[in-house]
Protein backbone atom coordinates (compact mmCIF):
# COMPACT_ATOMS: atom_id res chain seq x y z
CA UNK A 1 15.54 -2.34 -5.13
CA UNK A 2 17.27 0.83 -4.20
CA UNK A 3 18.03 1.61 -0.84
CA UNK A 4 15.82 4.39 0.25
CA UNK A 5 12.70 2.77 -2.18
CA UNK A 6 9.95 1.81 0.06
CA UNK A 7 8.27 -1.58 -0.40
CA UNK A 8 4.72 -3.37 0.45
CA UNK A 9 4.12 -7.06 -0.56
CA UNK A 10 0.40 -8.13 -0.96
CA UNK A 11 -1.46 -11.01 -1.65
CA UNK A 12 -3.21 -11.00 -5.15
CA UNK A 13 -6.70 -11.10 -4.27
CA UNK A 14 -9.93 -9.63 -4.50
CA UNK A 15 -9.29 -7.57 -1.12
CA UNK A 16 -5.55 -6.34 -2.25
CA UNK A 17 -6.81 -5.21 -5.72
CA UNK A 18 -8.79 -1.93 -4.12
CA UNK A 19 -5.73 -1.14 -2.53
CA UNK A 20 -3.47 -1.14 -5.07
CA UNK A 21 -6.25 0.90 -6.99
CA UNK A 22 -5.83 3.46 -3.90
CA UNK A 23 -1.73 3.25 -3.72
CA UNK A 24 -1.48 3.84 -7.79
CA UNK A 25 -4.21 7.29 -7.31
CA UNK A 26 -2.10 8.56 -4.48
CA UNK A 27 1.46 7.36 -5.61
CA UNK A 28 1.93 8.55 -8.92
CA UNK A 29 5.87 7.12 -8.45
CA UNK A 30 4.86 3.67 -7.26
CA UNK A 31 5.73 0.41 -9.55
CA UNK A 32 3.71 -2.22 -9.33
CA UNK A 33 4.48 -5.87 -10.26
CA UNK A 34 2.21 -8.60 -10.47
CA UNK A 35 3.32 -11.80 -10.06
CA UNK A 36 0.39 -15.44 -9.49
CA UNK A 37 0.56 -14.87 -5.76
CA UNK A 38 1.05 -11.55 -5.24
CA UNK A 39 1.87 -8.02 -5.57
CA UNK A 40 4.97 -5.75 -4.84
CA UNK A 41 4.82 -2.17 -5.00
CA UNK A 42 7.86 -0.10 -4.73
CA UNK A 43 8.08 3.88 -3.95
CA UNK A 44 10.74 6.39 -4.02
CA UNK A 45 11.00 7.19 0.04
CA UNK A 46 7.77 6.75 0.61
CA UNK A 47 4.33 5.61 -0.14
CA UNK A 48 0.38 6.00 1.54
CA UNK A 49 -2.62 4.36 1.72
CA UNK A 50 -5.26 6.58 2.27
CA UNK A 51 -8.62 6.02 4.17
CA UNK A 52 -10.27 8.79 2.29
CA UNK A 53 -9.45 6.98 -1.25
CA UNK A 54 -10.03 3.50 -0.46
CA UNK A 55 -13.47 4.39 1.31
CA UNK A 56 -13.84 6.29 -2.44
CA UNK A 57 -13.31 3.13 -4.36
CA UNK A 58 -15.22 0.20 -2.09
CA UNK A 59 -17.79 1.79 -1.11
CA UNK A 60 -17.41 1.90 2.72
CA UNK A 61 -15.56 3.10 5.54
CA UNK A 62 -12.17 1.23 5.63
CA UNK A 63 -9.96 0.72 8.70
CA UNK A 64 -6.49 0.73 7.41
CA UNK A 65 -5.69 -2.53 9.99
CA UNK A 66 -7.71 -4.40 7.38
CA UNK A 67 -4.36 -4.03 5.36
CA UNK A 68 -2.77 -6.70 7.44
CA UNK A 69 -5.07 -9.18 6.24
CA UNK A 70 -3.49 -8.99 3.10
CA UNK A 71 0.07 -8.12 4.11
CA UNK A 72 3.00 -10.61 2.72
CA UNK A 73 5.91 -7.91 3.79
CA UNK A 74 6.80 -4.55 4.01
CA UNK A 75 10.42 -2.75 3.69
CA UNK A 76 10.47 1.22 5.27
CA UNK A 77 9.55 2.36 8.89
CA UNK A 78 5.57 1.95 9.33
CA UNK A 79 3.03 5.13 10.42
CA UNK A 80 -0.75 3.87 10.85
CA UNK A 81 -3.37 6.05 12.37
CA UNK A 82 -7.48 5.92 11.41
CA UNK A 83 -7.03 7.88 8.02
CA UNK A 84 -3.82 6.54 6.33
CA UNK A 85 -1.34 3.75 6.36
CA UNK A 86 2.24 4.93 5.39
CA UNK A 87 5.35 3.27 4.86
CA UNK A 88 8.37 5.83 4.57
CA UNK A 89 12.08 5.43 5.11
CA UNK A 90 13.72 8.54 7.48
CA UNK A 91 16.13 10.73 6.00
């Protein structure tokens, strides 16, 4: 992994797979990797989860805490407010 890549680790489940849906529409640099137990996602600097897209693809309003129910690790400096989750490394 390069140094200034960002990275999120997530269970491979049914609740992860929305949000990878939602991290591939809004990151068009993110690699994904899917291993049996789980998923890593890697970004150049930085990559977002946002509310607006993942309420778009389930359905429903989404807190972005409900990431941490899914959450293996995470590598990049962490901004979370009620419309977006972002990881992001400072430059």
């Amino acid at each position: 992994m390069s140094q200034n890549n960002v990275m999120l680790v997530l269970q491979a489940n049914e609740e992860a797979r929305p949000m990878v849906e939602a991290i591939q529409k809004d990151n068009q640099d993110a690699i994904v990797e899917t291993q049996p137990a789980m998923i890593k996602i890697t970004s150049p600097g930085k990559l977002v989860i946002k509310a607006e897209t993942m309420e778009e693809i389930i359905g429903r309003e989404w807190d972005p805490q409900e990431l941490q129910l899914v959450l293996i690790s995470l590598a990049g400096n962490v901004d979370e407010d009620y419309d977006h989750f972002t990881i992001y490394w400072d430059n």
